[in-house]
PDB file of N, CA and C in Angstrom:
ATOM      1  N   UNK A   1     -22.840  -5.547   9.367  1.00  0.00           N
ATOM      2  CA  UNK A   1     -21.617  -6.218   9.758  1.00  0.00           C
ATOM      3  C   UNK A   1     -21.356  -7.344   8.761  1.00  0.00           C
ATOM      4  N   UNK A   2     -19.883  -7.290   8.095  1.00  0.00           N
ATOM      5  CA  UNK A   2     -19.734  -8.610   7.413  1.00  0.00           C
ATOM      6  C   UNK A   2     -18.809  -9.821   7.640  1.00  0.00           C
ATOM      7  N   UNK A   3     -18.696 -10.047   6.838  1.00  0.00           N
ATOM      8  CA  UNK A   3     -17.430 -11.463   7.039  1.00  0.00           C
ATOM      9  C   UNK A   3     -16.798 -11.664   6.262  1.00  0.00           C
ATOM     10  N   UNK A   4     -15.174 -11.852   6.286  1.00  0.00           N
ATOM     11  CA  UNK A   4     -14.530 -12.185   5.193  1.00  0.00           C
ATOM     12  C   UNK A   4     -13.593 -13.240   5.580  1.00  0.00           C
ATOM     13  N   UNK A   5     -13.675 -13.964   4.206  1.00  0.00           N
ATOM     14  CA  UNK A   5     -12.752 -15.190   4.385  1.00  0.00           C
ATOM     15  C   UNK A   5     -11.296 -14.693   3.230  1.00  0.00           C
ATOM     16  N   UNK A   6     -10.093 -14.615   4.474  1.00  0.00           N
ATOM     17  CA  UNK A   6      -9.343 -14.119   4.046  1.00  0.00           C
ATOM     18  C   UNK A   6      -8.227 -15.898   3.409  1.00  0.00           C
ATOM     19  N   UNK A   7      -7.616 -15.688   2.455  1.00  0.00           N
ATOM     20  CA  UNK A   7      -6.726 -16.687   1.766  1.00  0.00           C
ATOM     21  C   UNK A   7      -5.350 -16.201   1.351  1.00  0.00           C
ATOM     22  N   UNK A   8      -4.505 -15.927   1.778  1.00  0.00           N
ATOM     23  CA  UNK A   8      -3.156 -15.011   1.246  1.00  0.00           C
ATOM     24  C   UNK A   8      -2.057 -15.670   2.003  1.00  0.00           C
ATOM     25  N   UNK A   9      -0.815 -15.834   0.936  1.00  0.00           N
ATOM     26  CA  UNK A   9       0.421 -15.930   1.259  1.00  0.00           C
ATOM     27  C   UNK A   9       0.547 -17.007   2.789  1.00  0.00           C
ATOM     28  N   UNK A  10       0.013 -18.398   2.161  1.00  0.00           N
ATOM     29  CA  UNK A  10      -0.475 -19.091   2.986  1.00  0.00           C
ATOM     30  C   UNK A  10      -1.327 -19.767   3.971  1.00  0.00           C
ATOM     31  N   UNK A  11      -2.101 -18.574   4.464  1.00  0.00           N
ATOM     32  CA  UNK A  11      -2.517 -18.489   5.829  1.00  0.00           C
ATOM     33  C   UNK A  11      -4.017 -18.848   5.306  1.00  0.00           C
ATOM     34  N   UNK A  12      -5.270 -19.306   6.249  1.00  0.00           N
ATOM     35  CA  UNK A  12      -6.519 -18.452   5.863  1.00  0.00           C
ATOM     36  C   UNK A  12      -7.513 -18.207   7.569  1.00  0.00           C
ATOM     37  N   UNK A  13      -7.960 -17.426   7.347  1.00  0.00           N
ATOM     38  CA  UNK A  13      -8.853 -16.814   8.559  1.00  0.00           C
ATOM     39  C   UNK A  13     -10.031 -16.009   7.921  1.00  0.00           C
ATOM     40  N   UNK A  14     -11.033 -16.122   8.376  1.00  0.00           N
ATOM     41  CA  UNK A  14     -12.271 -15.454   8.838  1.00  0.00           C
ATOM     42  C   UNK A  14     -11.966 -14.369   9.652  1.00  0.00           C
ATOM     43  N   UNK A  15     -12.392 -12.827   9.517  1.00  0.00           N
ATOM     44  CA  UNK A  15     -12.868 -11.608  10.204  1.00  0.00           C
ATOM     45  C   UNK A  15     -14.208 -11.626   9.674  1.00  0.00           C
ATOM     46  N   UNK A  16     -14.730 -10.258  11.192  1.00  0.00           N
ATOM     47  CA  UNK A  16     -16.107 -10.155  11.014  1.00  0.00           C
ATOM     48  C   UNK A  16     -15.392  -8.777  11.314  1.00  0.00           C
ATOM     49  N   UNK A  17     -16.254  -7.803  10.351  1.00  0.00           N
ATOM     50  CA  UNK A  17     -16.037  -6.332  10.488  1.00  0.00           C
ATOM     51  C   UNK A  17     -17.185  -5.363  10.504  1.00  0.00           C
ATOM     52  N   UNK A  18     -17.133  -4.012  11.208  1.00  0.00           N
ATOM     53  CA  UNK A  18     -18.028  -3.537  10.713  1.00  0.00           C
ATOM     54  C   UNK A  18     -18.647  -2.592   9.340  1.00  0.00           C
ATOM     55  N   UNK A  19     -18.241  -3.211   8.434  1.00  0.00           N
ATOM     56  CA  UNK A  19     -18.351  -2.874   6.867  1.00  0.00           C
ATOM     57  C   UNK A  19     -18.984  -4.117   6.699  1.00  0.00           C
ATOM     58  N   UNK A  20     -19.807  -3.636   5.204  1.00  0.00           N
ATOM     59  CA  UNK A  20     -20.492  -4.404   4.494  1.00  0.00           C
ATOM     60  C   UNK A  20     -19.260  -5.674   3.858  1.00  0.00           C
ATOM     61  N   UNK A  21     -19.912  -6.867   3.677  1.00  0.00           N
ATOM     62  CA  UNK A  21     -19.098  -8.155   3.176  1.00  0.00           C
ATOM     63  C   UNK A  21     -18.579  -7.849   1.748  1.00  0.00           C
ATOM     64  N   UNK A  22     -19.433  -6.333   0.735  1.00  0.00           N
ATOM     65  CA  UNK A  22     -18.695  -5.802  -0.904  1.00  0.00           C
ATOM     66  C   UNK A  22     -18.024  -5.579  -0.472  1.00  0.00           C
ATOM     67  N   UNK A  23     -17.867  -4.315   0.459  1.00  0.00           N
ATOM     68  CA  UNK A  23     -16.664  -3.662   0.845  1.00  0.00           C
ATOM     69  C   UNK A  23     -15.671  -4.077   0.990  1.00  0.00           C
ATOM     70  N   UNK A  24     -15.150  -5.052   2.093  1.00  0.00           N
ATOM     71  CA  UNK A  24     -14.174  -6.183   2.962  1.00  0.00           C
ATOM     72  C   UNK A  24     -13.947  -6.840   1.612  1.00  0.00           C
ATOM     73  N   UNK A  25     -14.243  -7.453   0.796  1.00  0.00           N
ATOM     74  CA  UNK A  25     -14.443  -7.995  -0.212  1.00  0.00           C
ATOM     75  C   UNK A  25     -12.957  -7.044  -1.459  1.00  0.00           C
ATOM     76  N   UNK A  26     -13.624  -6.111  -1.746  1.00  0.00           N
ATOM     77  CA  UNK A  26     -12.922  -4.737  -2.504  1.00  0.00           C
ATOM     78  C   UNK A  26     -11.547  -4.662  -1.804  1.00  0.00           C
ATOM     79  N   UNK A  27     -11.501  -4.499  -0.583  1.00  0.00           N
ATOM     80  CA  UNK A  27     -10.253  -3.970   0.639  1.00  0.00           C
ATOM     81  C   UNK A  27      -9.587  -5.036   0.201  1.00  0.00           C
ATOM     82  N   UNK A  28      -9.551  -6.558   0.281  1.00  0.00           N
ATOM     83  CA  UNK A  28      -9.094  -7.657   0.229  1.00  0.00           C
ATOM     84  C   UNK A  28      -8.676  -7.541  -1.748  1.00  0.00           C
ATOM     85  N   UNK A  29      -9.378  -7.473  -2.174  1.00  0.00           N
ATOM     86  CA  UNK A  29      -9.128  -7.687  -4.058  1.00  0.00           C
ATOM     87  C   UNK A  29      -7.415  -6.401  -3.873  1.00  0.00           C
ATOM     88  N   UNK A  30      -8.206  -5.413  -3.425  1.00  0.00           N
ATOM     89  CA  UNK A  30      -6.617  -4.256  -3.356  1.00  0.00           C
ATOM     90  C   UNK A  30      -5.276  -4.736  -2.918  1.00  0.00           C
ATOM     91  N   UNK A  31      -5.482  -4.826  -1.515  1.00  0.00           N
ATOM     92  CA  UNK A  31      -4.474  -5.899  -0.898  1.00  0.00           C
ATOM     93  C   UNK A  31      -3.941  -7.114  -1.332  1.00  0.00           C
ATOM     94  N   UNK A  32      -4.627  -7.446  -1.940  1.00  0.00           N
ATOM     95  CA  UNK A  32      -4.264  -9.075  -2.760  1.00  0.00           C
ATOM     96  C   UNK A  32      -3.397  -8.376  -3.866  1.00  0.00           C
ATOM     97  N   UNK A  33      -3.933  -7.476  -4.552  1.00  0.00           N
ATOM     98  CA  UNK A  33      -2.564  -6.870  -5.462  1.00  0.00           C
ATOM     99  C   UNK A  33      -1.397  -6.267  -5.711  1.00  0.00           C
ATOM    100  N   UNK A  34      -1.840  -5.550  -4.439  1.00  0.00           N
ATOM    101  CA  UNK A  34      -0.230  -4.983  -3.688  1.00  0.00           C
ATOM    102  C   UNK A  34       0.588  -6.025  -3.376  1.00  0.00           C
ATOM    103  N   UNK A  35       0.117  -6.873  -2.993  1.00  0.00           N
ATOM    104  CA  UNK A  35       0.565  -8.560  -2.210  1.00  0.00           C
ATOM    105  C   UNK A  35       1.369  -9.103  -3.330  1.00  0.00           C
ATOM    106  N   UNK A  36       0.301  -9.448  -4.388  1.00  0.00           N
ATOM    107  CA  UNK A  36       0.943  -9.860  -5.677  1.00  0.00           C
ATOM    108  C   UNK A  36       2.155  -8.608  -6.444  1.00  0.00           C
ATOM    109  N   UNK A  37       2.340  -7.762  -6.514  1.00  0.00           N
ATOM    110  CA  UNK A  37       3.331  -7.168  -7.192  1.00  0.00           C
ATOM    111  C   UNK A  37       4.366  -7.019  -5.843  1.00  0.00           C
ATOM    112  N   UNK A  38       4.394  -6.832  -4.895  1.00  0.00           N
ATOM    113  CA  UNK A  38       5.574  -7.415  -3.993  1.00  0.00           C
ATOM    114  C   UNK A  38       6.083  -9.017  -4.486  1.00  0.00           C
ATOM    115  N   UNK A  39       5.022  -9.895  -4.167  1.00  0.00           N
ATOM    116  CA  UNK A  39       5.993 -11.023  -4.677  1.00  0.00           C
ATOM    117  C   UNK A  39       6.768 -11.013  -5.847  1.00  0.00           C
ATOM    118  N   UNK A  40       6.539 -10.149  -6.345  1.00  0.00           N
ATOM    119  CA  UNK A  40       7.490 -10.652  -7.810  1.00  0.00           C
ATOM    120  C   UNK A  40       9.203 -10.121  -7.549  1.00  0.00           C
ATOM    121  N   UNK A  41       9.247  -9.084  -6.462  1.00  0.00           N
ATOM    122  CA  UNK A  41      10.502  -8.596  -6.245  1.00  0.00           C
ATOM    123  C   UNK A  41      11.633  -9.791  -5.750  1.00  0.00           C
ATOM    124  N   UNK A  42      12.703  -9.796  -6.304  1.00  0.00           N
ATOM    125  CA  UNK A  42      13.158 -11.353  -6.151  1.00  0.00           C
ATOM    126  C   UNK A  42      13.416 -11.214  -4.778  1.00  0.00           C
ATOM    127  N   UNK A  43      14.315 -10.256  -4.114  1.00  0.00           N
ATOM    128  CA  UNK A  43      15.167 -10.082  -2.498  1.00  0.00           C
ATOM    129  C   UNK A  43      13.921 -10.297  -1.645  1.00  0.00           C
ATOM    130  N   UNK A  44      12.213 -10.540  -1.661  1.00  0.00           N
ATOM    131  CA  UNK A  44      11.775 -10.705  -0.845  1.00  0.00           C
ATOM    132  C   UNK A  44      11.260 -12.443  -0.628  1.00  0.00           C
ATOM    133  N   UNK A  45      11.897 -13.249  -0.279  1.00  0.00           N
ATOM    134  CA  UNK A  45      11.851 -14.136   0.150  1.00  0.00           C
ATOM    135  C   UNK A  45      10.587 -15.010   0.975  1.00  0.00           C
ATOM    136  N   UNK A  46       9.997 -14.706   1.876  1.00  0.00           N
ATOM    137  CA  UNK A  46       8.767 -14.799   2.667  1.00  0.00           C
ATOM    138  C   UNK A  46       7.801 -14.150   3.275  1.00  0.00           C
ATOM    139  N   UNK A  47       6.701 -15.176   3.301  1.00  0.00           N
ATOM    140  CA  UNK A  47       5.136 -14.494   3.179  1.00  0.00           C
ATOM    141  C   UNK A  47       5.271 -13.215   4.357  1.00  0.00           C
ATOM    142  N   UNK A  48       6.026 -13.438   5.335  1.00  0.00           N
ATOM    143  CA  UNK A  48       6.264 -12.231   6.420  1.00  0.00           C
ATOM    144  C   UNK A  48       6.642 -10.747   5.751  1.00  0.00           C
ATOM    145  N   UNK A  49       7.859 -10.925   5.021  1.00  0.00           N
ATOM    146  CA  UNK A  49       8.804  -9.977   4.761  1.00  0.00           C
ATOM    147  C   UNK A  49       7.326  -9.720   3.382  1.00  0.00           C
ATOM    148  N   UNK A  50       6.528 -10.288   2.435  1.00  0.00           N
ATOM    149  CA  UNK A  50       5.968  -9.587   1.847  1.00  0.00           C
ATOM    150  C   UNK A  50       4.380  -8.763   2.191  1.00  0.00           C
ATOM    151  N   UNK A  51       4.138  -9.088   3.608  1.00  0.00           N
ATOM    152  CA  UNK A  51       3.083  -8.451   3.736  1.00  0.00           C
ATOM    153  C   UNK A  51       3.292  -7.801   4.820  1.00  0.00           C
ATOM    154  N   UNK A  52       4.534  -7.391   5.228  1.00  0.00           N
ATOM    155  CA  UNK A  52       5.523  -6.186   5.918  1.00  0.00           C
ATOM    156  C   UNK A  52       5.357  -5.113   5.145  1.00  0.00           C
ATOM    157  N   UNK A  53       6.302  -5.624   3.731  1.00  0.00           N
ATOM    158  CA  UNK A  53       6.505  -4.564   2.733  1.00  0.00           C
ATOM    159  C   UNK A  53       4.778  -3.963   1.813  1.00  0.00           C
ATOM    160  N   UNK A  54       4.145  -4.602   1.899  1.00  0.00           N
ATOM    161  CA  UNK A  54       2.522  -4.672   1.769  1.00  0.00           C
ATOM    162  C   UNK A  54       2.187  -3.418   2.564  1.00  0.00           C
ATOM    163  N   UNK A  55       2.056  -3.427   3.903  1.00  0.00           N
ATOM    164  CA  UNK A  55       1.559  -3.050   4.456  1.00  0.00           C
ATOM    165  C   UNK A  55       2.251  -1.422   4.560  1.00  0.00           C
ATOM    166  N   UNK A  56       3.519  -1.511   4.589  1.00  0.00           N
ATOM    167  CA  UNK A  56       4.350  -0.355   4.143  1.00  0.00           C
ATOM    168  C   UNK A  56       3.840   0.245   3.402  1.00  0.00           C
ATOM    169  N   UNK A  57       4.005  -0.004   1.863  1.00  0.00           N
ATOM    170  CA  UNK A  57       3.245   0.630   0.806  1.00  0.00           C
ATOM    171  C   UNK A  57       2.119   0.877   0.851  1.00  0.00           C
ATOM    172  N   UNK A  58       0.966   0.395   1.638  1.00  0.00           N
ATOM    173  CA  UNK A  58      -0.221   0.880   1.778  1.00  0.00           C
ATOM    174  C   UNK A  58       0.002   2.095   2.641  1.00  0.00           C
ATOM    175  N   UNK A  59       0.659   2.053   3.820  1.00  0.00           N
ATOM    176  CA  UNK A  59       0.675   2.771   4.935  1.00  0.00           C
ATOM    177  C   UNK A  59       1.053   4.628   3.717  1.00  0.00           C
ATOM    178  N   UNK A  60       2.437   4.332   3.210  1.00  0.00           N
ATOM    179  CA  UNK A  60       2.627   5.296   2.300  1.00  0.00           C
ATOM    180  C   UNK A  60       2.011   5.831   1.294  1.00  0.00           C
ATOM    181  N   UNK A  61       1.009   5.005   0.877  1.00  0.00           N
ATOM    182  CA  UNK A  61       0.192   5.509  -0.024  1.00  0.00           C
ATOM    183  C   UNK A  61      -1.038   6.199   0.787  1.00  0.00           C
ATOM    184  N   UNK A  62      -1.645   5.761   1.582  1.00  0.00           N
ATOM    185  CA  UNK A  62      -2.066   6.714   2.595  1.00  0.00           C
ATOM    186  C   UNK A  62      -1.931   8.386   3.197  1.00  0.00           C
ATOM    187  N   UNK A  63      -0.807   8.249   3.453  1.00  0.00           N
ATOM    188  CA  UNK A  63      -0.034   9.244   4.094  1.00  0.00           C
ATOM    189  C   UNK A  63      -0.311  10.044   2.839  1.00  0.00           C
ATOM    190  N   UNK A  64       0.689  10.050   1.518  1.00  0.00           N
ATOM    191  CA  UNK A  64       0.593  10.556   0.306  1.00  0.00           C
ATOM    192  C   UNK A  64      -0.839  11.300  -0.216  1.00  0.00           C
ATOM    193  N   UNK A  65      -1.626  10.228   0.230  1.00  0.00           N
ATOM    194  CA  UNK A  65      -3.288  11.050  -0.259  1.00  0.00           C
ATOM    195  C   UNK A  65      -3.251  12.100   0.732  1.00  0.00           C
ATOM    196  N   UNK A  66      -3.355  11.400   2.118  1.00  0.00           N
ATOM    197  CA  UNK A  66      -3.571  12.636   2.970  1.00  0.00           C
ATOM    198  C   UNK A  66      -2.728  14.218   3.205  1.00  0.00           C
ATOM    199  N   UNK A  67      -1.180  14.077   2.675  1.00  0.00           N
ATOM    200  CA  UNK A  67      -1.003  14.884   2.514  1.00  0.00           C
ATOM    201  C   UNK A  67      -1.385  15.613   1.480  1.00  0.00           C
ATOM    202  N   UNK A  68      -1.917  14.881   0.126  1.00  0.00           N
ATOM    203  CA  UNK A  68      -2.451  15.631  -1.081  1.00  0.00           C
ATOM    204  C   UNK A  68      -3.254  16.529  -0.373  1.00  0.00           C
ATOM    205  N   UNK A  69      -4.778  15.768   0.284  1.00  0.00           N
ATOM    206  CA  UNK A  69      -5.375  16.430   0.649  1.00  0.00           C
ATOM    207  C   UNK A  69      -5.175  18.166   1.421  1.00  0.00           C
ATOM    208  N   UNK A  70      -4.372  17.391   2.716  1.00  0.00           N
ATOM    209  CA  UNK A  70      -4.085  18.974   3.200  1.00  0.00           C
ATOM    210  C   UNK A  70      -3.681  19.768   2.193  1.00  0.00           C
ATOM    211  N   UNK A  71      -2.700  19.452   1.312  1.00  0.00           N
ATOM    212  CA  UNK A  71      -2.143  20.530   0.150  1.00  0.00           C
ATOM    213  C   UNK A  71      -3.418  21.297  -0.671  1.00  0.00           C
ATOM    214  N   UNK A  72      -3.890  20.258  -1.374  1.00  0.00           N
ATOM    215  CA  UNK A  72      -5.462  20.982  -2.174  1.00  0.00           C
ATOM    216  C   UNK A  72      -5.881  22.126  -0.840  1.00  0.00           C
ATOM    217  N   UNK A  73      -6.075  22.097   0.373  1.00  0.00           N
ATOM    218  CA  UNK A  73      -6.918  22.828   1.136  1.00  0.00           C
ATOM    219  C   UNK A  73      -6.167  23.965   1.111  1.00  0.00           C
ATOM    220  N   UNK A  74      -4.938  23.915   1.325  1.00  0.00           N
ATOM    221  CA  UNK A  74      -3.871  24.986   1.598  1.00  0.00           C
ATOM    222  C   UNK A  74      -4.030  26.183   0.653  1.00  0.00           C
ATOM    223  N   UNK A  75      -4.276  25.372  -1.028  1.00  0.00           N
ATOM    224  CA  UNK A  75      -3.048  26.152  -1.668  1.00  0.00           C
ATOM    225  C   UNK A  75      -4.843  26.207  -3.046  1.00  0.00           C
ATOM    226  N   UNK A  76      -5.770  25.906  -2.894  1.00  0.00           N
ATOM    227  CA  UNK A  76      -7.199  25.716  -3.785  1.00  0.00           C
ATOM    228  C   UNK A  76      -6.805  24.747  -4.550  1.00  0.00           C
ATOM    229  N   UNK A  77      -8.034  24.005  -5.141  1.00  0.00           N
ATOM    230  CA  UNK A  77      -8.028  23.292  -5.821  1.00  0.00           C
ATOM    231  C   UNK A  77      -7.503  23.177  -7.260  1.00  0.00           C
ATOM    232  N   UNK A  78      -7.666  24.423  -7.772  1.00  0.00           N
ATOM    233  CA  UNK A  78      -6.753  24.460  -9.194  1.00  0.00           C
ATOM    234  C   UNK A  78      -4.817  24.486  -9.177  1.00  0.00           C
ATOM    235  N   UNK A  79      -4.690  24.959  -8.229  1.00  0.00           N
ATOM    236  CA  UNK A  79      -2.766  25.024  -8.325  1.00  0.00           C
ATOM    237  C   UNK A  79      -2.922  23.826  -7.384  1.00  0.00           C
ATOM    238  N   UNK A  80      -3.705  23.000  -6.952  1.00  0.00           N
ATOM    239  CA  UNK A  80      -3.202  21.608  -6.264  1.00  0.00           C
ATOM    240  C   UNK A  80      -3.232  20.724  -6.833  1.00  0.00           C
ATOM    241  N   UNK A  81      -3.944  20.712  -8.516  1.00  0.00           N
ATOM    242  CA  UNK A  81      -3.812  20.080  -9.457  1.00  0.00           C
ATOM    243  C   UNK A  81      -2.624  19.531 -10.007  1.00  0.00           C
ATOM    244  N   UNK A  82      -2.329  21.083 -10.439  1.00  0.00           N
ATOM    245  CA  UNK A  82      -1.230  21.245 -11.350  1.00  0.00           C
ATOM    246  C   UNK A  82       0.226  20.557 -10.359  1.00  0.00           C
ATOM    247  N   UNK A  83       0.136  21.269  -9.274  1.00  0.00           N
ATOM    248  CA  UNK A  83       0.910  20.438  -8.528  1.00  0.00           C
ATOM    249  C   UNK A  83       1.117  18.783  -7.782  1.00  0.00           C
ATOM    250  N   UNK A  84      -0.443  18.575  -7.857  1.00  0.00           N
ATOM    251  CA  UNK A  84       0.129  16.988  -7.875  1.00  0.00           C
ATOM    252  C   UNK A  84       0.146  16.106  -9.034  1.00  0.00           C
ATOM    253  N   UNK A  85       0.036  16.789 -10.380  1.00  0.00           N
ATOM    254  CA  UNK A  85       0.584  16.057 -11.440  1.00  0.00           C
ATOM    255  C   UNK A  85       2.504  15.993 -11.366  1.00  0.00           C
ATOM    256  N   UNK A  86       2.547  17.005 -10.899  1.00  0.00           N
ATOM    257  CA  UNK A  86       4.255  17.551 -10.695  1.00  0.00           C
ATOM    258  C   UNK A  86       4.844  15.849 -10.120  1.00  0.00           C
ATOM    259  N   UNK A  87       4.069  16.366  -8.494  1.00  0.00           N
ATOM    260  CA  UNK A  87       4.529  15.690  -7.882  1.00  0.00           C
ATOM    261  C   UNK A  87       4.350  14.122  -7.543  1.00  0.00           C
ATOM    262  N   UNK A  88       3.247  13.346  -8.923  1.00  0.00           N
ATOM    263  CA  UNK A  88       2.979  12.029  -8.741  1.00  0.00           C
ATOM    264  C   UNK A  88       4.601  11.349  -9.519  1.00  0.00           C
ATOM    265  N   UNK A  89       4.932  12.407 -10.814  1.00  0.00           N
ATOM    266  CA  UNK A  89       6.513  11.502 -10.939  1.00  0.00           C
ATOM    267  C   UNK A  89       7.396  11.858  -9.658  1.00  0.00           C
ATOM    268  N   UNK A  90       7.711  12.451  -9.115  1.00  0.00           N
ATOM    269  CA  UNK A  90       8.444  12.301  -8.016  1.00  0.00           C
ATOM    270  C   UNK A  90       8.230  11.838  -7.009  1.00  0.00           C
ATOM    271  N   UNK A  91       6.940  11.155  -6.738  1.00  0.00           N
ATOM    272  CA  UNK A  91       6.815  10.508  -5.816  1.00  0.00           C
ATOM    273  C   UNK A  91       7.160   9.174  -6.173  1.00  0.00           C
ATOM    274  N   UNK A  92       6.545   8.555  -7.450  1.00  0.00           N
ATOM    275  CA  UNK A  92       7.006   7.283  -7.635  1.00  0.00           C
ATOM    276  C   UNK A  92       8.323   7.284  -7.910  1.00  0.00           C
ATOM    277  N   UNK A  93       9.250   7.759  -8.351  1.00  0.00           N
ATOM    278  CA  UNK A  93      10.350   7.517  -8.007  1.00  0.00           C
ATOM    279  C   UNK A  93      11.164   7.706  -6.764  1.00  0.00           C
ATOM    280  N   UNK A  94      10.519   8.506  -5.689  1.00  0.00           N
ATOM    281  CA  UNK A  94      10.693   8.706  -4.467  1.00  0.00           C
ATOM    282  C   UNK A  94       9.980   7.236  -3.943  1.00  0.00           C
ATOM    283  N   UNK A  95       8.918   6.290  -4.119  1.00  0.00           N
ATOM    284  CA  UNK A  95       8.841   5.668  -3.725  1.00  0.00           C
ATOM    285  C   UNK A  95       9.427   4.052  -4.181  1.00  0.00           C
ATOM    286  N   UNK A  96      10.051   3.612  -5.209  1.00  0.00           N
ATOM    287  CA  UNK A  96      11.115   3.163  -5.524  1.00  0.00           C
ATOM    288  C   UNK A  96      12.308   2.926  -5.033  1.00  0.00           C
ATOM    289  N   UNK A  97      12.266   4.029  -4.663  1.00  0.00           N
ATOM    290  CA  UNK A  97      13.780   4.746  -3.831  1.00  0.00           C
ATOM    291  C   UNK A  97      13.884   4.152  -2.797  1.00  0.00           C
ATOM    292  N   UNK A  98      12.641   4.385  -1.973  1.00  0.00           N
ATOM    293  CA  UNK A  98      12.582   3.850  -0.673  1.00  0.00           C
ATOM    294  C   UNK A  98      11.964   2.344  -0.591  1.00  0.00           C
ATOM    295  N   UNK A  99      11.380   1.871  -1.447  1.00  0.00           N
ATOM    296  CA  UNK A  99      10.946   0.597  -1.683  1.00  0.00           C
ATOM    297  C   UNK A  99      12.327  -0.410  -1.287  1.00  0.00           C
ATOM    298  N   UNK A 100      13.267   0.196  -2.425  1.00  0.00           N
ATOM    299  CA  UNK A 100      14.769  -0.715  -2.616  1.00  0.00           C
ATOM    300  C   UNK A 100      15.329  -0.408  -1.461  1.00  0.00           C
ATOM    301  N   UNK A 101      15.263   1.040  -0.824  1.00  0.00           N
ATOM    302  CA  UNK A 101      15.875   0.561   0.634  1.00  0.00           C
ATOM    303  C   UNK A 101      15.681  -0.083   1.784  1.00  0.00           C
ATOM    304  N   UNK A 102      14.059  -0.558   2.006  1.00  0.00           N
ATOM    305  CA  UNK A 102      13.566  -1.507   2.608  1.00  0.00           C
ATOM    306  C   UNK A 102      14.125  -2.805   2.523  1.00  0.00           C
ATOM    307  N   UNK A 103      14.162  -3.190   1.118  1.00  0.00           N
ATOM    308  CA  UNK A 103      14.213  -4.450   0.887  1.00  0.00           C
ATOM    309  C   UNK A 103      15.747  -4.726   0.931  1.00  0.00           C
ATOM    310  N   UNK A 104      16.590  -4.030   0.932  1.00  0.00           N
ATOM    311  CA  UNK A 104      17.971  -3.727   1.590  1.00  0.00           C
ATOM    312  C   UNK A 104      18.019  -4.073   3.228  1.00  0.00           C
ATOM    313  N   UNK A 105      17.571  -3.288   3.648  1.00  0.00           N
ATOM    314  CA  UNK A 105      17.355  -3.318   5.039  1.00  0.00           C
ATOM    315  C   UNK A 105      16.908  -4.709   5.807  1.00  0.00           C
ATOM    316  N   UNK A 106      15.771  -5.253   5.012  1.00  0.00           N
ATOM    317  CA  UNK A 106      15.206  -6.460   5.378  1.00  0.00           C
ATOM    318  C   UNK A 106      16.233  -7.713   4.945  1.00  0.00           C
ATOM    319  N   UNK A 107      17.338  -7.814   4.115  1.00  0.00           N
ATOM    320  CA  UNK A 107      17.947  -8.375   3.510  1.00  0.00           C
ATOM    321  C   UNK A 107      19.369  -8.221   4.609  1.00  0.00           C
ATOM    322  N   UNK A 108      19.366  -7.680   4.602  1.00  0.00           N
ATOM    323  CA  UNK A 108      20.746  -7.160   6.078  1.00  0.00           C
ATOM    324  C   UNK A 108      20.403  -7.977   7.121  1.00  0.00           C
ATOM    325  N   UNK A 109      18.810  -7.805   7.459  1.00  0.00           N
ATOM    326  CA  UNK A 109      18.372  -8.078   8.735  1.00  0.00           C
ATOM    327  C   UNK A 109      18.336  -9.386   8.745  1.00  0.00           C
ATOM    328  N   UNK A 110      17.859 -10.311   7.859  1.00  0.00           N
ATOM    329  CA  UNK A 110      17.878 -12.002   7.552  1.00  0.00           C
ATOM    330  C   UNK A 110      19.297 -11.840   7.169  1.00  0.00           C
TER     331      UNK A 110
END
């Protein structure tokens, strides 16, 4: 079980998890960078609205592996290759896409 002392976009708190304190450690360095390349988008304004959109993009990047995954199982490992080289440019521009419409959305909403 470890502990992490979390410091971001204001705030700071202590969790205790059940992962090792490298691990929690690693999870936090990731998150801190997603964190950091959201802030730079000008329309997002506060620490809320950027670890909304944070958490979004993680959530989607998630999803994305896991559907890789099912795909590799579907279809074998060699044509799931070839196909998610296809489909990593269309995703990032699929996720762009939807990035700017968030931050649209959140911009409406304030």
């Amino acid at each position: 079980m470890g502990k992490l002392q979390i410091n971001l976009l204001g705030t700071s708190f202590t969790i205790q998890a059940n992962e090792d304190e490298e691990h929690l450690q690693k999870l936090l360095g990731y998150y801190s960078r997603i964190v950091e390349d959201v802030s730079k988008i000008d329309s997002i304004k506060t620490p809320l609205q950027t670890s909304i959109l944070a958490g979004i993009m993680l959530c989607d990047e998630v999803y994305k592996e896991k559907s890789n995954v099912v795909a590799m199982k579907k279809q074998g490992a060699g044509a799931a290759n070839a196909q998610t080289a296809a489909v990593n440019d269309e995703e990032s521009a699929e996720l762009e896409r939807r990035t700017i419409a968030m931050i649209d959305k959140i911009n409406r909403v304030l």
